[in-house]
PDB file of N, CA and C in Angstrom:
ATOM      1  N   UNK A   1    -157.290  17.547 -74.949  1.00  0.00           N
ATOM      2  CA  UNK A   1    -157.451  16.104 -74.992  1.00  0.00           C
ATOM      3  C   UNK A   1    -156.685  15.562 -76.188  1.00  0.00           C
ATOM      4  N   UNK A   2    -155.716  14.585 -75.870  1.00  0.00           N
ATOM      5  CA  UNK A   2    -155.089  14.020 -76.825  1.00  0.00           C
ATOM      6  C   UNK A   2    -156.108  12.638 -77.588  1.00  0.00           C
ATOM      7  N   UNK A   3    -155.694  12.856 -78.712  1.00  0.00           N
ATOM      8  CA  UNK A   3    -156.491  11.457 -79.796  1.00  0.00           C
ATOM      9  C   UNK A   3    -155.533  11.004 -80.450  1.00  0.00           C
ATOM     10  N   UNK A   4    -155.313   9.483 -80.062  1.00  0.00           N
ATOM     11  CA  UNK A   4    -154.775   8.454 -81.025  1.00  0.00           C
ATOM     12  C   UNK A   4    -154.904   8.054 -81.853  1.00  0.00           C
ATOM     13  N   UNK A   5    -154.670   8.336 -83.308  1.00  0.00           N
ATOM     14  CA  UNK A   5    -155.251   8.011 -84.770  1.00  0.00           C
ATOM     15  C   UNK A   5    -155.059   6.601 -84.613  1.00  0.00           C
ATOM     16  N   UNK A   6    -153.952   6.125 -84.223  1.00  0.00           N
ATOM     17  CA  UNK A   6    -153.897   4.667 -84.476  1.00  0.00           C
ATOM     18  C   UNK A   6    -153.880   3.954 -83.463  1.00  0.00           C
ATOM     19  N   UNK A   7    -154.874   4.373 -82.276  1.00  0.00           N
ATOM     20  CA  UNK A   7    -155.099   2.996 -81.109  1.00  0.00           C
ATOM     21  C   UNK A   7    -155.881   1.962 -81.668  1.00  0.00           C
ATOM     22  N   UNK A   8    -156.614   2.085 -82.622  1.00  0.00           N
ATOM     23  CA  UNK A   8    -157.829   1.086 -83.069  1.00  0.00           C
ATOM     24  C   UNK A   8    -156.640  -0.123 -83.782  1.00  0.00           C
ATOM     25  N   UNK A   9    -156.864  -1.499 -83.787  1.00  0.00           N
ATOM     26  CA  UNK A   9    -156.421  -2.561 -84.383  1.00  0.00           C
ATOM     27  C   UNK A   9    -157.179  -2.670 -85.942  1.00  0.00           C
ATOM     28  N   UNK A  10    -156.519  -3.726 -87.088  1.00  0.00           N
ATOM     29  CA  UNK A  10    -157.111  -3.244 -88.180  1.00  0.00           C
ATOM     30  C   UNK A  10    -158.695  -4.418 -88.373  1.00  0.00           C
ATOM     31  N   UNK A  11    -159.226  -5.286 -87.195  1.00  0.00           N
ATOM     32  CA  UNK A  11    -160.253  -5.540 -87.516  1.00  0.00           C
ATOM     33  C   UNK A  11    -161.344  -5.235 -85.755  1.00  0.00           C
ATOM     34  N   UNK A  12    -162.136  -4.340 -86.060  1.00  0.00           N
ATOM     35  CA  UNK A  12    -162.988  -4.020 -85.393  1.00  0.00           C
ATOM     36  C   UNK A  12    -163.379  -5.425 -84.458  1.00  0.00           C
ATOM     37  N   UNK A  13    -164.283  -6.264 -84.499  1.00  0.00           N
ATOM     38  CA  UNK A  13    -164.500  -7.471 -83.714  1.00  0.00           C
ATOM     39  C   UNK A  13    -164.610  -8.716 -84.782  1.00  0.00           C
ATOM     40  N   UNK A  14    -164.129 -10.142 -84.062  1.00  0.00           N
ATOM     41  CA  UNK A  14    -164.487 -10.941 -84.963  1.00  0.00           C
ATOM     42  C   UNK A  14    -165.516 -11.926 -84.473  1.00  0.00           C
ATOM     43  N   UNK A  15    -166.590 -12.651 -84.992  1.00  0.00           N
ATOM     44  CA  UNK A  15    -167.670 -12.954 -85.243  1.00  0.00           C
ATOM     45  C   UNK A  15    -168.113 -14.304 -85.957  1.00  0.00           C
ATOM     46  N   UNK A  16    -169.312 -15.061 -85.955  1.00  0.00           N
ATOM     47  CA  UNK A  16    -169.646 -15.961 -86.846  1.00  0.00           C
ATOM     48  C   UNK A  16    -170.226 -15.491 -88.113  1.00  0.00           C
ATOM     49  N   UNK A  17    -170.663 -15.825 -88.784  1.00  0.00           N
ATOM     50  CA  UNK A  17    -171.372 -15.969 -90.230  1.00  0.00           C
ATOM     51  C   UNK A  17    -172.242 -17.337 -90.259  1.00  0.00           C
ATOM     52  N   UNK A  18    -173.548 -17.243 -89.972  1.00  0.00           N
ATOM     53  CA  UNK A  18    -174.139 -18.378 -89.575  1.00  0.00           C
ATOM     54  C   UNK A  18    -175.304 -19.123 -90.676  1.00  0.00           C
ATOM     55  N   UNK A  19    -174.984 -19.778 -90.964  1.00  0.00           N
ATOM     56  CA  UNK A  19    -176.120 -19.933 -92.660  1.00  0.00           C
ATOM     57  C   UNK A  19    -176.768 -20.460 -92.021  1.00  0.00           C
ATOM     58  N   UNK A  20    -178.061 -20.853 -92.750  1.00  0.00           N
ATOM     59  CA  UNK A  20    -179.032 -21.163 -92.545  1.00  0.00           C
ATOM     60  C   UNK A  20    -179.483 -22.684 -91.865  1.00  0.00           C
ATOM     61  N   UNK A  21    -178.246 -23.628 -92.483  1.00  0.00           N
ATOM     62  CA  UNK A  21    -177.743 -24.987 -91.921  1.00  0.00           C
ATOM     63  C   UNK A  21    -177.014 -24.803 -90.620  1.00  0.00           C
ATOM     64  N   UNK A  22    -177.012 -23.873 -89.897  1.00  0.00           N
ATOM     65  CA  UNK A  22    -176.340 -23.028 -88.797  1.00  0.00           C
ATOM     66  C   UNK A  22    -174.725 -23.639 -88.952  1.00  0.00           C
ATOM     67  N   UNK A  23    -174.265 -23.505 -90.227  1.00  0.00           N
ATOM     68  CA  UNK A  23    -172.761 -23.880 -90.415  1.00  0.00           C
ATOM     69  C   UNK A  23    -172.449 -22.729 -89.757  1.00  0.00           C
ATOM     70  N   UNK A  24    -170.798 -22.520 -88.869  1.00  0.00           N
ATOM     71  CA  UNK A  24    -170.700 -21.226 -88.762  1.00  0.00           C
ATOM     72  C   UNK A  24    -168.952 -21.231 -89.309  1.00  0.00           C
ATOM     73  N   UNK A  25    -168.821 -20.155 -89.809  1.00  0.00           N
ATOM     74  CA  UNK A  25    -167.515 -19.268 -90.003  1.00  0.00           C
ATOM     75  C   UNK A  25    -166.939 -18.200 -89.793  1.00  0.00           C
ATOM     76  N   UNK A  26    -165.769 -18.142 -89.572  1.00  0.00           N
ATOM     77  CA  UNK A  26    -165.495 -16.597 -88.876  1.00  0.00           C
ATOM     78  C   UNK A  26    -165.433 -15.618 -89.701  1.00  0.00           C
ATOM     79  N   UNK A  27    -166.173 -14.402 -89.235  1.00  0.00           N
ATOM     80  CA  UNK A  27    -165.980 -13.313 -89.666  1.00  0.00           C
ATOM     81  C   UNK A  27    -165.559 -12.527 -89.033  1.00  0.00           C
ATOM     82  N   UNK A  28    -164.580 -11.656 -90.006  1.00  0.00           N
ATOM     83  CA  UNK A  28    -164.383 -10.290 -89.381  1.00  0.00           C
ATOM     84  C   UNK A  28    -164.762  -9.007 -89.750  1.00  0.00           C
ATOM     85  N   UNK A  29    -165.644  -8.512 -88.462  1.00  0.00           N
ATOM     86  CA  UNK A  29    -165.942  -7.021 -88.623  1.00  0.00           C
ATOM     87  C   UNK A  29    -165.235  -5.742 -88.934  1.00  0.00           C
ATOM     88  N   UNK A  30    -165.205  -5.071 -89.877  1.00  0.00           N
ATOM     89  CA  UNK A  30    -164.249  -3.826 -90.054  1.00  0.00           C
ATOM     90  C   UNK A  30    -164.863  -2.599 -89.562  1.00  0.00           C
ATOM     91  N   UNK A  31    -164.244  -1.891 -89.374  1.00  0.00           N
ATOM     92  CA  UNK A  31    -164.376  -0.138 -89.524  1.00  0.00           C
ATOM     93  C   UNK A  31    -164.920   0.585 -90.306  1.00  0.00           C
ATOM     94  N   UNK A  32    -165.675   1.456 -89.791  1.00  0.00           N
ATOM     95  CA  UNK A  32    -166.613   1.702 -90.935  1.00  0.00           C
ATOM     96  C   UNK A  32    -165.374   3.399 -91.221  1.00  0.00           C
ATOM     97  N   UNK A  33    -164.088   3.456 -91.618  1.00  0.00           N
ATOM     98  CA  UNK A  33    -163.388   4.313 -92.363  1.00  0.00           C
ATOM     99  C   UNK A  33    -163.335   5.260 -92.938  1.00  0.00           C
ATOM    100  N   UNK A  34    -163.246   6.466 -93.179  1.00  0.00           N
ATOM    101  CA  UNK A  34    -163.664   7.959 -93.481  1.00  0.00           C
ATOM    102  C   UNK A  34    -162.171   8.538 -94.000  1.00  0.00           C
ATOM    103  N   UNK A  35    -162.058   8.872 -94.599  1.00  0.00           N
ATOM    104  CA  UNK A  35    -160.851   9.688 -94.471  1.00  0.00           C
ATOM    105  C   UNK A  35    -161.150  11.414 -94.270  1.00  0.00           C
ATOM    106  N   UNK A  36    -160.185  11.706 -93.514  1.00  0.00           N
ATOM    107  CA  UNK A  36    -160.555  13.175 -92.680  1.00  0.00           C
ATOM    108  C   UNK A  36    -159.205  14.174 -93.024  1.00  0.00           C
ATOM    109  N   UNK A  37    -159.171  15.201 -93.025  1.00  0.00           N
ATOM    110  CA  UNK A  37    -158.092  16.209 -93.084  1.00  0.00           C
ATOM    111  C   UNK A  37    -158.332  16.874 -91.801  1.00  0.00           C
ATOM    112  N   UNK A  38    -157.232  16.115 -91.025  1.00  0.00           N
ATOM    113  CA  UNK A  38    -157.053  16.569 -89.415  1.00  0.00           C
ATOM    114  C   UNK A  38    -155.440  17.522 -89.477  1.00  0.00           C
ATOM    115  N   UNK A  39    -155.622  18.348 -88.301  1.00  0.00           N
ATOM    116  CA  UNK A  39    -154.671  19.561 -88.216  1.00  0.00           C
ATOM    117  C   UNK A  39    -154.049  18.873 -87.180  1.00  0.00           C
ATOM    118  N   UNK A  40    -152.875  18.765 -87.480  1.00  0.00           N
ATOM    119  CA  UNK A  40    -151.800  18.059 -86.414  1.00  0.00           C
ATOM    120  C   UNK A  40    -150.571  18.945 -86.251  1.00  0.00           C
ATOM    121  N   UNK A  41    -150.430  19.811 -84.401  1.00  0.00           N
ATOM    122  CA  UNK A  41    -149.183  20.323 -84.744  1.00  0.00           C
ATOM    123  C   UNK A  41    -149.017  21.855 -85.578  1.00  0.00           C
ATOM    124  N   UNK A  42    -150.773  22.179 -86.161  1.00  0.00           N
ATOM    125  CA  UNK A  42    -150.369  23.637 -87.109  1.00  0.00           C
ATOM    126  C   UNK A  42    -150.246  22.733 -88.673  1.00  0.00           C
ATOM    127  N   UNK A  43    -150.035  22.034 -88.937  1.00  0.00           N
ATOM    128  CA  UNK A  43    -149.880  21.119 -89.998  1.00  0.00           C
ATOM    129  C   UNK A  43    -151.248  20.190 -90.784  1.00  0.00           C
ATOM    130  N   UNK A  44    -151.953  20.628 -91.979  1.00  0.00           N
ATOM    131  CA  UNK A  44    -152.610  19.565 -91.556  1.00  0.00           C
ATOM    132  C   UNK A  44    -152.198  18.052 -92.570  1.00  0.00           C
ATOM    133  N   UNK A  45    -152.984  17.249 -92.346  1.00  0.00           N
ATOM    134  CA  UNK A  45    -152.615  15.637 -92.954  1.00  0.00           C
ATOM    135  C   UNK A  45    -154.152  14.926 -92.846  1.00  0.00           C
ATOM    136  N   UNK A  46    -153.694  13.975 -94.256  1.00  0.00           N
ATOM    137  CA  UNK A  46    -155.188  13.619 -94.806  1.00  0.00           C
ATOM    138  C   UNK A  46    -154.400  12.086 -93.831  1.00  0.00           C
ATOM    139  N   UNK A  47    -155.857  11.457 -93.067  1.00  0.00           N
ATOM    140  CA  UNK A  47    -155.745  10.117 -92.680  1.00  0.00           C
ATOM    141  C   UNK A  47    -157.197   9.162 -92.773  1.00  0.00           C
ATOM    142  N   UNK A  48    -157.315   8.059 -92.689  1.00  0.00           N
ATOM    143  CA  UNK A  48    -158.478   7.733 -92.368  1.00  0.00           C
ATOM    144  C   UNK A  48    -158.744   6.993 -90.923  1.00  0.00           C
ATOM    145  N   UNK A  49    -159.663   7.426 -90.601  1.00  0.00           N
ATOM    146  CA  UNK A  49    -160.207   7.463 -89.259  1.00  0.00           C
ATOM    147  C   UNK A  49    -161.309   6.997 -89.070  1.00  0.00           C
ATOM    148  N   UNK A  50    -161.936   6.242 -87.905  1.00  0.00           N
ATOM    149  CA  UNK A  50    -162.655   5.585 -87.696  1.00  0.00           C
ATOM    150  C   UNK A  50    -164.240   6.609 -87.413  1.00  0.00           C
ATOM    151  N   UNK A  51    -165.331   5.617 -87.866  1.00  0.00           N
ATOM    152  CA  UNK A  51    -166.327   7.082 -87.399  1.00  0.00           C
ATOM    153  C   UNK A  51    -166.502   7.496 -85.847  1.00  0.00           C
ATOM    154  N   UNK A  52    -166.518   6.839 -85.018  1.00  0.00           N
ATOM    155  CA  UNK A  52    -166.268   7.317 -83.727  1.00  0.00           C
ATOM    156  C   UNK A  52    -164.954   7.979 -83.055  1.00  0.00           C
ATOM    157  N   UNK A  53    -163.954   7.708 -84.265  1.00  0.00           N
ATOM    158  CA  UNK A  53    -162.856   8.969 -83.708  1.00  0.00           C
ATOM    159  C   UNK A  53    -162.984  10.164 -84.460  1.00  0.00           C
ATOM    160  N   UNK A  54    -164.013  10.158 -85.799  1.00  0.00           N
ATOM    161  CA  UNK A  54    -164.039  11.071 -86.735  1.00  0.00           C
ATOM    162  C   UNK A  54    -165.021  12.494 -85.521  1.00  0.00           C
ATOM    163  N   UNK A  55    -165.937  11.471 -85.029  1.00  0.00           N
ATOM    164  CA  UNK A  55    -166.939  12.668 -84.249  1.00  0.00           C
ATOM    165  C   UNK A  55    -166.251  13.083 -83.230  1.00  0.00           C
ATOM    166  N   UNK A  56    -165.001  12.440 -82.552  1.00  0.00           N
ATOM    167  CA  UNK A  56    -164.717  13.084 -81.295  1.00  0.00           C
ATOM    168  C   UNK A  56    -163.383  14.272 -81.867  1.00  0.00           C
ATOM    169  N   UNK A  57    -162.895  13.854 -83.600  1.00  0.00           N
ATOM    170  CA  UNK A  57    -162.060  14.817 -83.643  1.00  0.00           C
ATOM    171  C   UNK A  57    -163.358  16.288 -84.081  1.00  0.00           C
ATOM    172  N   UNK A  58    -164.160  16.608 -84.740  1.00  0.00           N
ATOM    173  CA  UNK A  58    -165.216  17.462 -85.267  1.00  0.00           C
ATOM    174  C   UNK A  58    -165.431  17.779 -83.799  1.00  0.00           C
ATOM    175  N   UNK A  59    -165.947  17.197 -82.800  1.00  0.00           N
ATOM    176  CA  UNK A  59    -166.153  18.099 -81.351  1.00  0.00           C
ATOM    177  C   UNK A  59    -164.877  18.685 -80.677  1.00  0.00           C
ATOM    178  N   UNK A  60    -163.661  18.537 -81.034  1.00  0.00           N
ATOM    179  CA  UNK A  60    -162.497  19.282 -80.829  1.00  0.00           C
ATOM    180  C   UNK A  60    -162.274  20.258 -81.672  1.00  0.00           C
ATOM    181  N   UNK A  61    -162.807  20.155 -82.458  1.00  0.00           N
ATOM    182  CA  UNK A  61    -162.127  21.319 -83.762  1.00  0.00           C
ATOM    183  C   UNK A  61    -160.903  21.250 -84.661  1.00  0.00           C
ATOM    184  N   UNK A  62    -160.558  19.613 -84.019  1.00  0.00           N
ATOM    185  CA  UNK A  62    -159.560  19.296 -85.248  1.00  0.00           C
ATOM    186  C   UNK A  62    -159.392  18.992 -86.750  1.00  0.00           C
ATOM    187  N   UNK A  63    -160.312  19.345 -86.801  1.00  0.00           N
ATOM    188  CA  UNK A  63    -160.778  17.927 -88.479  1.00  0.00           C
ATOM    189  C   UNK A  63    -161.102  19.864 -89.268  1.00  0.00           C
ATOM    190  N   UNK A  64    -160.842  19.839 -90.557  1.00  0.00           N
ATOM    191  CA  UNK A  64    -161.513  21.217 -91.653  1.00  0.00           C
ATOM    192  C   UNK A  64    -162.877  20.641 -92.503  1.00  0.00           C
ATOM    193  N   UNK A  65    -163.152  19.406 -91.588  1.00  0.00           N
ATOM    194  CA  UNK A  65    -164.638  19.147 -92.107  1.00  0.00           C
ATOM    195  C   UNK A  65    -165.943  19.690 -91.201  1.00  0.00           C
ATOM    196  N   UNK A  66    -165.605  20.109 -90.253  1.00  0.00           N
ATOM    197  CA  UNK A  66    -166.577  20.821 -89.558  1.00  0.00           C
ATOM    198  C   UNK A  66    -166.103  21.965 -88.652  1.00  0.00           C
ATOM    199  N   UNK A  67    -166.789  23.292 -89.072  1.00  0.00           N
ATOM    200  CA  UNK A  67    -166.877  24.332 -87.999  1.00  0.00           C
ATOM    201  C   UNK A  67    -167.390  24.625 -87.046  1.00  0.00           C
ATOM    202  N   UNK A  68    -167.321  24.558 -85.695  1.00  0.00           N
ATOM    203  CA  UNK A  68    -168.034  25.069 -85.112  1.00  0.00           C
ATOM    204  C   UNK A  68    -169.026  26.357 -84.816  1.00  0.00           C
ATOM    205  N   UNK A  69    -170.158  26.388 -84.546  1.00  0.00           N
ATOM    206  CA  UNK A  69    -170.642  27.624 -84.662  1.00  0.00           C
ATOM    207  C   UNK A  69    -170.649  28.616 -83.422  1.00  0.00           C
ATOM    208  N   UNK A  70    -170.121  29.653 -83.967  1.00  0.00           N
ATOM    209  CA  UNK A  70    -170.068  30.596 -82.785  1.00  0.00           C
ATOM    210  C   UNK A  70    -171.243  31.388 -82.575  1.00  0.00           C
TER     211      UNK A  70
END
C-alpha cells in the first residue's frame, strides 16, 4: 500500500470561533503534526506527518517508531 506524505492540505478544516455575543470568525483547524522517521526506498527521512497517517504508517512497518511484534 502506497502513502502520500503530502496529500493532506496545510489547514485541516475551517470553522467559526463563536463568542459569547455569538460574533463569529473564521477559524482554522490544523493538524495535530508529529514528526516521524519513515523508511522510504531503503532510505530513511525525518518528516512530519499527520496523526492519522502516523498510525497507518506504524501498521505498515514503515516508521522506526514502532515494531511490530512477532
Amino acid at each position: 500500500m502506497k502513502i502520500n506524505l503530502h496529500k493532506y492540505s496545510k489547514v485541516a478544516h475551517i470553522g467559526n470561533n463563536v463568542s459569547h455575543a455569538k460574533n463569529r470568525t473564521k477559524k482554522g483547524f490544523k493538524y495535530n503534526l508529529h514528526a516521524a522517521t519513515v523508511i522510504i526506498d531503503g532510505v530513511k527521512k525525518k518528516v512530519k506527518v499527520p496523526s492519522r497517517v502516523l498510525k497507518q504508517l506504524k501498521k505498515l512497518g514503515l516508521t522506526t517508531h514502532f515494531k511490530k511484534a512477532v
